[in-house]
Protein backbone atom coordinates (compact mmCIF):
# COMPACT_ATOMS: atom_id res chain seq x y z
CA UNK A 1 -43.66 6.97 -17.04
CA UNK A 2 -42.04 9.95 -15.70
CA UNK A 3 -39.63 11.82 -17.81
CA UNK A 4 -35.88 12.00 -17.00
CA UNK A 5 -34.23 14.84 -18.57
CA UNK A 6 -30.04 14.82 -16.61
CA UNK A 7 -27.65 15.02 -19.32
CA UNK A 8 -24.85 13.36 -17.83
CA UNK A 9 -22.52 10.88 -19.08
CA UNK A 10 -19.53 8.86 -17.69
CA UNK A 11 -16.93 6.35 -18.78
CA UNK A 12 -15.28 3.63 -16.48
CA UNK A 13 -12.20 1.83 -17.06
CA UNK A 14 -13.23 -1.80 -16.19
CA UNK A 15 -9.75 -4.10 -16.35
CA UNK A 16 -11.72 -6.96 -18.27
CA UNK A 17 -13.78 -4.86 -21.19
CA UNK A 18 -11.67 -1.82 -20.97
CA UNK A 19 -13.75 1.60 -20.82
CA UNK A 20 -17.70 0.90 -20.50
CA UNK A 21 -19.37 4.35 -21.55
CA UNK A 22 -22.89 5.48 -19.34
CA UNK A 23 -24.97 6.80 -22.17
CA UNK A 24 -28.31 6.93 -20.12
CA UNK A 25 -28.25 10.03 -17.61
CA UNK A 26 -30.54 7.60 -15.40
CA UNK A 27 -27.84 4.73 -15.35
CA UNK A 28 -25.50 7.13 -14.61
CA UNK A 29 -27.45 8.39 -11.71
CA UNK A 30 -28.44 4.98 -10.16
CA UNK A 31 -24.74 4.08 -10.40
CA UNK A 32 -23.91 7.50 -7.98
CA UNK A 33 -26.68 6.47 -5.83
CA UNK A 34 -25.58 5.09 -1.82
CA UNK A 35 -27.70 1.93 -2.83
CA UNK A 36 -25.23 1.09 -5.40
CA UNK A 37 -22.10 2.46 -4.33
CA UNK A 38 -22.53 0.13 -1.27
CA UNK A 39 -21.80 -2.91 -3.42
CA UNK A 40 -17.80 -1.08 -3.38
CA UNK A 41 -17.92 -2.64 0.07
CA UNK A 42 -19.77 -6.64 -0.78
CA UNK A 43 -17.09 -9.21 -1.77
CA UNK A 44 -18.44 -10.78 -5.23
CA UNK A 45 -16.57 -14.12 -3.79
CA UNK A 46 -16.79 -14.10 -0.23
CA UNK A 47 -14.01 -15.62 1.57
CA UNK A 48 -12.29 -17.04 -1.38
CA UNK A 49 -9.26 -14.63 -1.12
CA UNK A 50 -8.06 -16.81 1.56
CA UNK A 51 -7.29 -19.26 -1.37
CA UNK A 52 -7.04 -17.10 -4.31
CA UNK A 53 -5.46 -14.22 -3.20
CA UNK A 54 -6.33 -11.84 -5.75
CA UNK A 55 -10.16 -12.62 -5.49
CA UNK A 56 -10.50 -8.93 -3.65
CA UNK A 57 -13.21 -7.43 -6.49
CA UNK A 58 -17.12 -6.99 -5.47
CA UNK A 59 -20.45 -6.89 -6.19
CA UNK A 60 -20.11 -3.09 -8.10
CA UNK A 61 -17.50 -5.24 -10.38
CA UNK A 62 -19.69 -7.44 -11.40
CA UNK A 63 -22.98 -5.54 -11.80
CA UNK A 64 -21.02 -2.55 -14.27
CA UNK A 65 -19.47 -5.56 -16.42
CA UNK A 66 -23.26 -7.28 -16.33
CA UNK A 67 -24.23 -3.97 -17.64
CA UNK A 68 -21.45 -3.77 -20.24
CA UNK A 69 -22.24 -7.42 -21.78
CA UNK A 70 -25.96 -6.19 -21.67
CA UNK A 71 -25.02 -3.16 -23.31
CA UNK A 72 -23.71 -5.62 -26.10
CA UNK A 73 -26.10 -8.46 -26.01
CA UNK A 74 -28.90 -5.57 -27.39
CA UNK A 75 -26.44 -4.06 -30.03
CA UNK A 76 -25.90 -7.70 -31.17
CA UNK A 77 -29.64 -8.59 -31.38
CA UNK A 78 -30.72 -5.14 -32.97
CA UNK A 79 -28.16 -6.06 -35.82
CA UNK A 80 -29.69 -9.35 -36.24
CA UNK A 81 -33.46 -7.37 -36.83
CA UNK A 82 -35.06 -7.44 -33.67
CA UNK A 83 -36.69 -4.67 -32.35
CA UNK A 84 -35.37 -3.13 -29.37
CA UNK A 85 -37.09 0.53 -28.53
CA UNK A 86 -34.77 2.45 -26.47
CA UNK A 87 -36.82 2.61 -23.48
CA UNK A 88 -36.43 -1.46 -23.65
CA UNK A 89 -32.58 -0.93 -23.92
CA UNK A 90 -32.47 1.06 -20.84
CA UNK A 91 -34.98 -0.97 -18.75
CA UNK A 92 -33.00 -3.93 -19.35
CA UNK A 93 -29.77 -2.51 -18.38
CA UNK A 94 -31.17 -1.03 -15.33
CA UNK A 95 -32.37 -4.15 -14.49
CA UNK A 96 -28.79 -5.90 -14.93
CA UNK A 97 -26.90 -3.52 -13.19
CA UNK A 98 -29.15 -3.52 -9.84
CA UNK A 99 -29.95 -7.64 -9.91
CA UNK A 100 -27.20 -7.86 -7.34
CA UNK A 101 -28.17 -4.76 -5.02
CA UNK A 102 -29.83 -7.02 -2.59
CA UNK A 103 -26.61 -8.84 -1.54
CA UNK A 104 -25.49 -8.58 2.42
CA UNK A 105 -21.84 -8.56 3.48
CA UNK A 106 -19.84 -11.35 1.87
CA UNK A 107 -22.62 -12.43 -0.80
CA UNK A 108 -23.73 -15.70 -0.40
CA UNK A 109 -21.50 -16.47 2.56
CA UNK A 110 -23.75 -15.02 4.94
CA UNK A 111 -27.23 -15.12 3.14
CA UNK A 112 -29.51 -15.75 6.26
CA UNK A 113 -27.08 -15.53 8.41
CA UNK A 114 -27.86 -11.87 9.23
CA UNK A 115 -31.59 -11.25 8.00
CA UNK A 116 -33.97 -14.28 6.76
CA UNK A 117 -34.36 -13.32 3.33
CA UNK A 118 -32.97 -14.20 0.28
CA UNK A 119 -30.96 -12.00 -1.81
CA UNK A 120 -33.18 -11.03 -4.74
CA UNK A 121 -36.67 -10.21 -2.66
CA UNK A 122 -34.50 -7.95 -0.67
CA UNK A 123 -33.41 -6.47 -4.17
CA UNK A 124 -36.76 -5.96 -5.37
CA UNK A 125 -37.71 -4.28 -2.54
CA UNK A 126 -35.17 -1.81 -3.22
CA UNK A 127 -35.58 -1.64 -6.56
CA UNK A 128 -39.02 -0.46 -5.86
CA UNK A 129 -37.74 2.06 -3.18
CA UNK A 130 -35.31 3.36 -5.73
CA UNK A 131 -38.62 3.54 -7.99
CA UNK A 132 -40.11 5.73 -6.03
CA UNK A 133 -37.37 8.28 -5.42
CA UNK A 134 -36.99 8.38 -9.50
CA UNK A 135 -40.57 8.95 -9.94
CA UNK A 136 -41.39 5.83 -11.87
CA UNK A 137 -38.42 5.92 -14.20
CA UNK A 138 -37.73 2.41 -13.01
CA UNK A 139 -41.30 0.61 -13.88
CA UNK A 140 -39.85 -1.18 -17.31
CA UNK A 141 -36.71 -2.29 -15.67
CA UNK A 142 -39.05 -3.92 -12.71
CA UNK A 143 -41.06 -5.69 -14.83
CA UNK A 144 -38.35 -7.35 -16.66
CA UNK A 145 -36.44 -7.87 -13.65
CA UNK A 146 -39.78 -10.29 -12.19
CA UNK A 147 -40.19 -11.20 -15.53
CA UNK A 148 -43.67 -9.83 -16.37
CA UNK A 149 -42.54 -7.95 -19.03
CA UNK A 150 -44.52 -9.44 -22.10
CA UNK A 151 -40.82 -9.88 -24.07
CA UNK A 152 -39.19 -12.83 -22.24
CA UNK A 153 -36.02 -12.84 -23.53
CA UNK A 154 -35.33 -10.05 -21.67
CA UNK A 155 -35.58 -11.71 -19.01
CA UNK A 156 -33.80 -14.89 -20.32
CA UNK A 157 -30.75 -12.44 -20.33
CA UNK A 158 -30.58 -11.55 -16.82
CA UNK A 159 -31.38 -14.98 -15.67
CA UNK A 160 -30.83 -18.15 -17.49
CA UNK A 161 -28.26 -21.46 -18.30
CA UNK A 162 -26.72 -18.99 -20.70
CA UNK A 163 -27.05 -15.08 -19.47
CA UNK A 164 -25.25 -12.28 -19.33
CA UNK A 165 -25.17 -12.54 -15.27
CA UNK A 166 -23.00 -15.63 -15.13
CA UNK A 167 -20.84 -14.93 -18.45
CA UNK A 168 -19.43 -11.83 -16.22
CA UNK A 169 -18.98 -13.89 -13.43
CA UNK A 170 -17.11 -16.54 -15.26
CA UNK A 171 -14.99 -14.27 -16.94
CA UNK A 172 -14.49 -12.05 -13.73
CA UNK A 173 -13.85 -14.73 -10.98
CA UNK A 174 -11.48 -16.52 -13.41
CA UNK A 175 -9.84 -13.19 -13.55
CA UNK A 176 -8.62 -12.34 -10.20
CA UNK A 177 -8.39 -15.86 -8.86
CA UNK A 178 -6.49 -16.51 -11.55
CA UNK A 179 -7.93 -19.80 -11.99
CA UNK A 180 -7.84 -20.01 -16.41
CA UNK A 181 -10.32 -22.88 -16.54
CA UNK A 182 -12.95 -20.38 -16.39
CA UNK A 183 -11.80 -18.50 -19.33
CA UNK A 184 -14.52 -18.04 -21.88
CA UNK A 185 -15.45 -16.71 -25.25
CA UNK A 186 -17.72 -14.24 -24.52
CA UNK A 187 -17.70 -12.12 -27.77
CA UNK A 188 -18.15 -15.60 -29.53
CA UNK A 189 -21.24 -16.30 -27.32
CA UNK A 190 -22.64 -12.92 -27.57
CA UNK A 191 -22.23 -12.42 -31.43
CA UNK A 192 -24.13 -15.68 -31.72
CA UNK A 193 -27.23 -14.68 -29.69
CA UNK A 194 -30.45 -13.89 -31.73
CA UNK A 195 -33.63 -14.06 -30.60
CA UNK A 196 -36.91 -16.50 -31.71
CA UNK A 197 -40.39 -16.68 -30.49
CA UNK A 198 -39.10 -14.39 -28.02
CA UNK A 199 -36.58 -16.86 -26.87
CA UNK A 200 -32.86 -16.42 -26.80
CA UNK A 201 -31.15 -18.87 -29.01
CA UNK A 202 -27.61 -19.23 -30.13
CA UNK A 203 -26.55 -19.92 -33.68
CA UNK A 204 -25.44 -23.54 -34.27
CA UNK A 205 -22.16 -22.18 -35.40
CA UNK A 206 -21.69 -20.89 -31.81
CA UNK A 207 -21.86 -24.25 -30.05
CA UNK A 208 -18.49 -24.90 -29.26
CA UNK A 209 -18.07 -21.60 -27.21
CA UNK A 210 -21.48 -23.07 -25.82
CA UNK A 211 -19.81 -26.21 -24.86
CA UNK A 212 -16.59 -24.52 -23.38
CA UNK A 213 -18.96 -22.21 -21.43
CA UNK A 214 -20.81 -25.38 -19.87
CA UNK A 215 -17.44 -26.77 -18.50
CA UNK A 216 -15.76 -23.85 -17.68
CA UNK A 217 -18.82 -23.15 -15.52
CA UNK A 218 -18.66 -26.64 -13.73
CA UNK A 219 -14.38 -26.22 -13.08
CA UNK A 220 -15.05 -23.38 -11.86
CA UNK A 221 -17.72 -24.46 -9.04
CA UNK A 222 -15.17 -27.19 -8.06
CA UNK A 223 -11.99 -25.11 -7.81
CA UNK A 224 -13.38 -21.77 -6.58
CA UNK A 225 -16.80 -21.65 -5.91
CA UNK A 226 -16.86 -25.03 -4.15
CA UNK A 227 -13.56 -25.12 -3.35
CA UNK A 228 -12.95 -26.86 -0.15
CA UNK A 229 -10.95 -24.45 1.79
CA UNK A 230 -13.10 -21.68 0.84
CA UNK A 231 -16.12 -23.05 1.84
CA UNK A 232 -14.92 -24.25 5.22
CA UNK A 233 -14.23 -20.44 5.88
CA UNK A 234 -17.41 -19.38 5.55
CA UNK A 235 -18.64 -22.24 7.31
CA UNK A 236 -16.34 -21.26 10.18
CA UNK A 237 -17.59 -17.35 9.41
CA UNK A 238 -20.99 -18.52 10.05
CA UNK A 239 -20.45 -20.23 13.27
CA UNK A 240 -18.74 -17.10 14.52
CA UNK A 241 -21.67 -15.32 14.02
CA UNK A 242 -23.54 -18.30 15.47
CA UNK A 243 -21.81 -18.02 18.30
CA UNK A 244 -21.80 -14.53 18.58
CA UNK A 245 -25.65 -14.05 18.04
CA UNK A 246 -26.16 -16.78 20.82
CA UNK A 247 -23.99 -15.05 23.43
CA UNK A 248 -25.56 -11.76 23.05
CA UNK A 249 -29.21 -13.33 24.00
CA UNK A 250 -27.95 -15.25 26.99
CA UNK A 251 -26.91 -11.35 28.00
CA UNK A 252 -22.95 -11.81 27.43
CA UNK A 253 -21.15 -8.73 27.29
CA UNK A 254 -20.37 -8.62 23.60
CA UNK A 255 -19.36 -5.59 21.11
CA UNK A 256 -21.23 -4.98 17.98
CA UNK A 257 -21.30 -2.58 15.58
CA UNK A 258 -24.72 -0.82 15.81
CA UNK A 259 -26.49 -2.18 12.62
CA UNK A 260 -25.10 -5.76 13.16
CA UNK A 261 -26.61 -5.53 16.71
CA UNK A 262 -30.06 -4.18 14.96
CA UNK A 263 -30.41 -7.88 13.55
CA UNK A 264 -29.03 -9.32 16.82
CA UNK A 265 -31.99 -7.75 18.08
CA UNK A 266 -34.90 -9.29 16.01
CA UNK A 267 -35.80 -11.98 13.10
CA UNK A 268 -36.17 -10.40 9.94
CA UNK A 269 -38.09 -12.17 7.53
CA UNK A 270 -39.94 -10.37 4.31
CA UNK A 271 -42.76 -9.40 5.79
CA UNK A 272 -40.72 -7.18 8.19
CA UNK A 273 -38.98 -5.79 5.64
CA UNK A 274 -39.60 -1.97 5.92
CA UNK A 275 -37.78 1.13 5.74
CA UNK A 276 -36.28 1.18 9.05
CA UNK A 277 -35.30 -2.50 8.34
CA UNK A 278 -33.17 -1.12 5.13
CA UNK A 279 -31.67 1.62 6.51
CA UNK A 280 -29.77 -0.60 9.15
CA UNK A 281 -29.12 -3.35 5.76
CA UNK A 282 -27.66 -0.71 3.84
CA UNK A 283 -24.99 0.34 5.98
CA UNK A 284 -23.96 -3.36 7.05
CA UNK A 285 -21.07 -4.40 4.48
CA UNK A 286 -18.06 -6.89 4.92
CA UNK A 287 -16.23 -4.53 7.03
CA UNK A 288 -19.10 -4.61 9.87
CA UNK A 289 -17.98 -8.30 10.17
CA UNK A 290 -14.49 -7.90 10.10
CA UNK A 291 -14.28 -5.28 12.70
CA UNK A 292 -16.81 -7.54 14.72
CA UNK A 293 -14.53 -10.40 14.60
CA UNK A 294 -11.58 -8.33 15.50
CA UNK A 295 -13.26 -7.14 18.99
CA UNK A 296 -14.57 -10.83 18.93
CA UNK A 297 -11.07 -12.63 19.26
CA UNK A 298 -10.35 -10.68 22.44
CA UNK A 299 -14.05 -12.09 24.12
CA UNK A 300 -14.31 -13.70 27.62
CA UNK A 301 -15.58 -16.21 25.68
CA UNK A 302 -13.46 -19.26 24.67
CA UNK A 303 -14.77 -20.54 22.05
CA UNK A 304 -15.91 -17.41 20.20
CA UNK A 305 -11.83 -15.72 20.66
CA UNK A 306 -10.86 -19.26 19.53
CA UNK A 307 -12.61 -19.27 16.46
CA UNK A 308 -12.90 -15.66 16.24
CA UNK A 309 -9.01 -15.93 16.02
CA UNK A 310 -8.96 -18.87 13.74
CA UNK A 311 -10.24 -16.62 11.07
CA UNK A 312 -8.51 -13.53 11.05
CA UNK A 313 -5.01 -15.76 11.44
CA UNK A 314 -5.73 -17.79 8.31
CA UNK A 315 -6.01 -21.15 10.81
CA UNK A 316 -8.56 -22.55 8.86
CA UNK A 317 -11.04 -25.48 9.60
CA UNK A 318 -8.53 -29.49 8.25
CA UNK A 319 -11.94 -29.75 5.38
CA UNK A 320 -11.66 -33.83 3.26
CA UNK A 321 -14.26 -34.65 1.89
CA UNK A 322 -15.68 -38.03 2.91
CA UNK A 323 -18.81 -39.84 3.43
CA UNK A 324 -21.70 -38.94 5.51
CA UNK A 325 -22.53 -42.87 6.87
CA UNK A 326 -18.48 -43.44 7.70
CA UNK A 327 -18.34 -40.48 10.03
CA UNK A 328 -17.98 -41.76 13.14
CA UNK A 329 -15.51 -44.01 12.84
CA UNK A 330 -13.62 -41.56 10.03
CA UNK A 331 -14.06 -38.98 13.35
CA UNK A 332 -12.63 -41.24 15.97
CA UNK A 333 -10.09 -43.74 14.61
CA UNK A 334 -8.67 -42.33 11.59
CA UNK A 335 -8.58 -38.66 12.91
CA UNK A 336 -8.63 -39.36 16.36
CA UNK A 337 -10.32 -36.67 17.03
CA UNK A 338 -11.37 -36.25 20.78
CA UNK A 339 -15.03 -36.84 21.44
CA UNK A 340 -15.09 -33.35 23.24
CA UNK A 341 -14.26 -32.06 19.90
CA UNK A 342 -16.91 -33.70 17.64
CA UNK A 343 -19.71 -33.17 20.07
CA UNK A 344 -19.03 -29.07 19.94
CA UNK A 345 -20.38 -27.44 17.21
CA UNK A 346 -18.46 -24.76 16.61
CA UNK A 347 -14.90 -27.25 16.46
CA UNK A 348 -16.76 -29.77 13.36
CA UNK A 349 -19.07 -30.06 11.09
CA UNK A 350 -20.66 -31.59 7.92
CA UNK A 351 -21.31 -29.19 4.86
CA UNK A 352 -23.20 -30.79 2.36
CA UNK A 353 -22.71 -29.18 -1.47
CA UNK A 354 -24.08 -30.03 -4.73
CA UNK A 355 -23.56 -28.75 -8.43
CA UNK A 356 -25.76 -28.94 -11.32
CA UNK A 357 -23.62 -28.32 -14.71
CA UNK A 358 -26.23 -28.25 -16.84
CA UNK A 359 -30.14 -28.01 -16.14
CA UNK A 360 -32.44 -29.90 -18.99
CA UNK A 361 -35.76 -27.84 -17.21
CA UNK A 362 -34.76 -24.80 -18.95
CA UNK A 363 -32.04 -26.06 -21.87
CA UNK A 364 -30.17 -23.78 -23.98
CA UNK A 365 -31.20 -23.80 -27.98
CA UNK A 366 -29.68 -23.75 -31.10
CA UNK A 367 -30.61 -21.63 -34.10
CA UNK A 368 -29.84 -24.56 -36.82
CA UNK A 369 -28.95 -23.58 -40.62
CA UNK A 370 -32.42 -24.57 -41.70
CA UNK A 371 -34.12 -22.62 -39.34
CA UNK A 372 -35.09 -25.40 -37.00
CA UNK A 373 -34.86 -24.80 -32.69
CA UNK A 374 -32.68 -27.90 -31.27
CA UNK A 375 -32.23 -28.25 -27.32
CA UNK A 376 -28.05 -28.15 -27.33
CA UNK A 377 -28.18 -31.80 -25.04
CA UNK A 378 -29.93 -33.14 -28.97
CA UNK A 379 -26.88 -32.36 -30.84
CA UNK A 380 -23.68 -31.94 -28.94
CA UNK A 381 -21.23 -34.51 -29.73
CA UNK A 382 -18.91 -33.49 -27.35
CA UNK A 383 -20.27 -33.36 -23.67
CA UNK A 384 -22.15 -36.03 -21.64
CA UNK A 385 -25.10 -34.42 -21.18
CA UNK A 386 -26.53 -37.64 -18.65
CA UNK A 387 -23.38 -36.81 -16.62
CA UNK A 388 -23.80 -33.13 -17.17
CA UNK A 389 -27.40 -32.79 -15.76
CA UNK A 390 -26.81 -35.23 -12.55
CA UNK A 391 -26.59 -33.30 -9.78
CA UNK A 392 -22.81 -33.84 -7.93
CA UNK A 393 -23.43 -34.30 -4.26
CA UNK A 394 -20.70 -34.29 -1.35
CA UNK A 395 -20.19 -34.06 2.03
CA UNK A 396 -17.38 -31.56 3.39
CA UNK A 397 -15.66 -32.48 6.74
CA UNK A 398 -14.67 -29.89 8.90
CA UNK A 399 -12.34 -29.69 12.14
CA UNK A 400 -10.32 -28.31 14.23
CA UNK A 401 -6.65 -29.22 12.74
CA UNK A 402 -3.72 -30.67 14.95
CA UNK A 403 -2.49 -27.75 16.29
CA UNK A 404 -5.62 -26.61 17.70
CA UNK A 405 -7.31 -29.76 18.85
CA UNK A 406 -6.11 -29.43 22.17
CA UNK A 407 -9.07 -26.43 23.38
């Protein structure tokens, strides 16, 4: 692997962990890099400022605090007696800090929406451009982050029930919504990580700040994630686009920003993923979409100035939840909706969501006193773990409210 011999350092003042230090010149420099800086511009929770007002922090957040609790995750297990070389310490925080670099304006609100790929191949394509420009320095950090790295828990620690990925996110979102259900013990968790037969375990002692972590992680699908309101946003930010996309190839007059018209243009799937196709990516970020929507609300068109509007007023989608084999009636006698209304698109709609709390494929394990591995569902007295591992499903109602049925 090539060598990398930069000697500088950096801290950050991060409002959750306080200052995170940059000890590896070659964090600090993928950090500085435009691929990274971009995430400045990436919401971390898409639209759900429109409900929780102070939900305004991004991607670059959340990827230097993944880094952080990686940072400490490895200090932890090293004290415990397992070998970490520190070529292994920096691969694994390289691969933290970039898991998120593949993310498109508003995160998951608009995955697919703009290109046909999902989030993470369009990462590890860049992490393999950025690969190349560092002359191999990144070869560890890719193998962990595809988990081919021959030490799994690595891997288990960027992606699993219990990783370092969603214990920032938990912690983070809870934050700046302000929502404290998703407050969690993350030193607790952390200090009780050790590793065996290259698996991460957590000390049986630990298994209340397990538990707490489980349901803190389910409120907080249902109140922010999931939340009602915020979801029928970005369902009504996805039919703008919709809309928008559609009018542009029936050769409507409509104003783009040049790389959103790029994927106006043409289908991207992965196989068209090239450099050209990542140069237009990288410079699309949330404020592409706002300024679209801006020029958008003052279109020829009707319906994309009424919804366009809709948005950038705050005159949300009327979202109840109800079910799917009731609609039409719940449409036309009890909301008395106009049929004009139901039959457009772009006025209603049915979003179907689900949530998995807890996933028995790939449990989370206790270290016991006597040495023994237990799956946490085998022992935990105090969660349901056949209510826990049911998937929820729901169906989300969306329409035009009162005051703007009348089109």
């Amino acid at each position: 692997m090539a060598s990398y011999k930069n000697t500088k350092q950096k801290i950050i003042n991060d409002p959750l962990y306080g200052f995170i230090t940059i000890s590896s010149p070659l964090l600090f420099d993928l950090i500085e890099h435009p691929i990274f800086q971009r995430l400045r511009h990436i919401s971390q929770t898409g639209l759900s400022y429109l409900v929780y007002p102070g939900a305004h922090h991004t991607r670059f957040h959340h990827s230097l605090g993944c880094m952080y609790l990686m940072q400490k995750a490895l200090n932890t297990l090293k004290q415990k007696g397992v070998e970490i070389s520190q070529e292994e310490e920096e691969g694994a925080c390289i691969a933290i800090l970039l898991h998120d670099i593949g993310h498109g304006p508003f995160s998951h609100a608009l995955e697919h929406s703009i290109i046909e790929v999902h989030h993470e191949e369009i990462s590890l394509y860049l992490f393999n451009q950025l690969n190349k420009e560092f002359n191999g320095a990144l070869d560890l950090a890719i193998q962990i982050f595809k988990g081919e790295y021959h030490r799994g828990f690595f891997k288990q620690l960027i992606s699993s029930q219990l990783d370092v990925d969603r214990l920032d996110y938990l912690m983070r979102d809870s934050f700046y919504t302000g929502v404290a259900e998703g407050t969690i013990s993350i030193d607790r968790l952390i200090s009780m990580m050790n590793v065996v037969d290259d698996e991460i375990v957590i000390e049986a002692k630990g298994i209340y700040s397990v538990e707490k972590f489980i349901i803190a992680r389910m409120f907080m699908y249902w109140q922010v994630y999931l939340h009602k309101t915020g979801v029928g946003a970005e369902y009504l930010l996805t039919k703008i686009l919709k809309r928008a996309h559609e009018l542009y190839h029936n050769n409507f007059e409509i104003w783009t920003t040049p790389e959103l018209e790029f994927f106006f243009k043409r289908k991207i799937k992965f196989d068209d993923l090239n450099e050209e196709v990542m140069k237009h990516f990288l410079m699309l970020s949330d404020a592409d979409i706002w300024i679209c929507i801006k020029q958008w609300s003052k279109s020829k068109d009707e319906i994309l100035a009424k919804i366009s509007k809709m948005l950038l007023n705050r005159n949300l989608y009327k979202v109840e939840e109800t079910e799917k084999e009731q609609l039409k009636d719940y449409f036309l006698e009890e909301l008395n909706l106009s049929p004009e209304i139901i039959k457009n698109e772009y006025f209603s709609g049915i979003i179907p969501v689900k949530n998995l709390a807890y996933d028995k494929e790939n449990p989370i394990k206790l270290l016991m006193k006597n040495g023994r591995i237990i799956r946490l569902e085998e022992v935990s007295k105090q969660l349901d773990f056949k209510v826990l591992s049911k998937p929820v499903k729901k169906h989300y109602f969306c329409y035009l409210k009162r005051n703007h049925n009348k089109f």
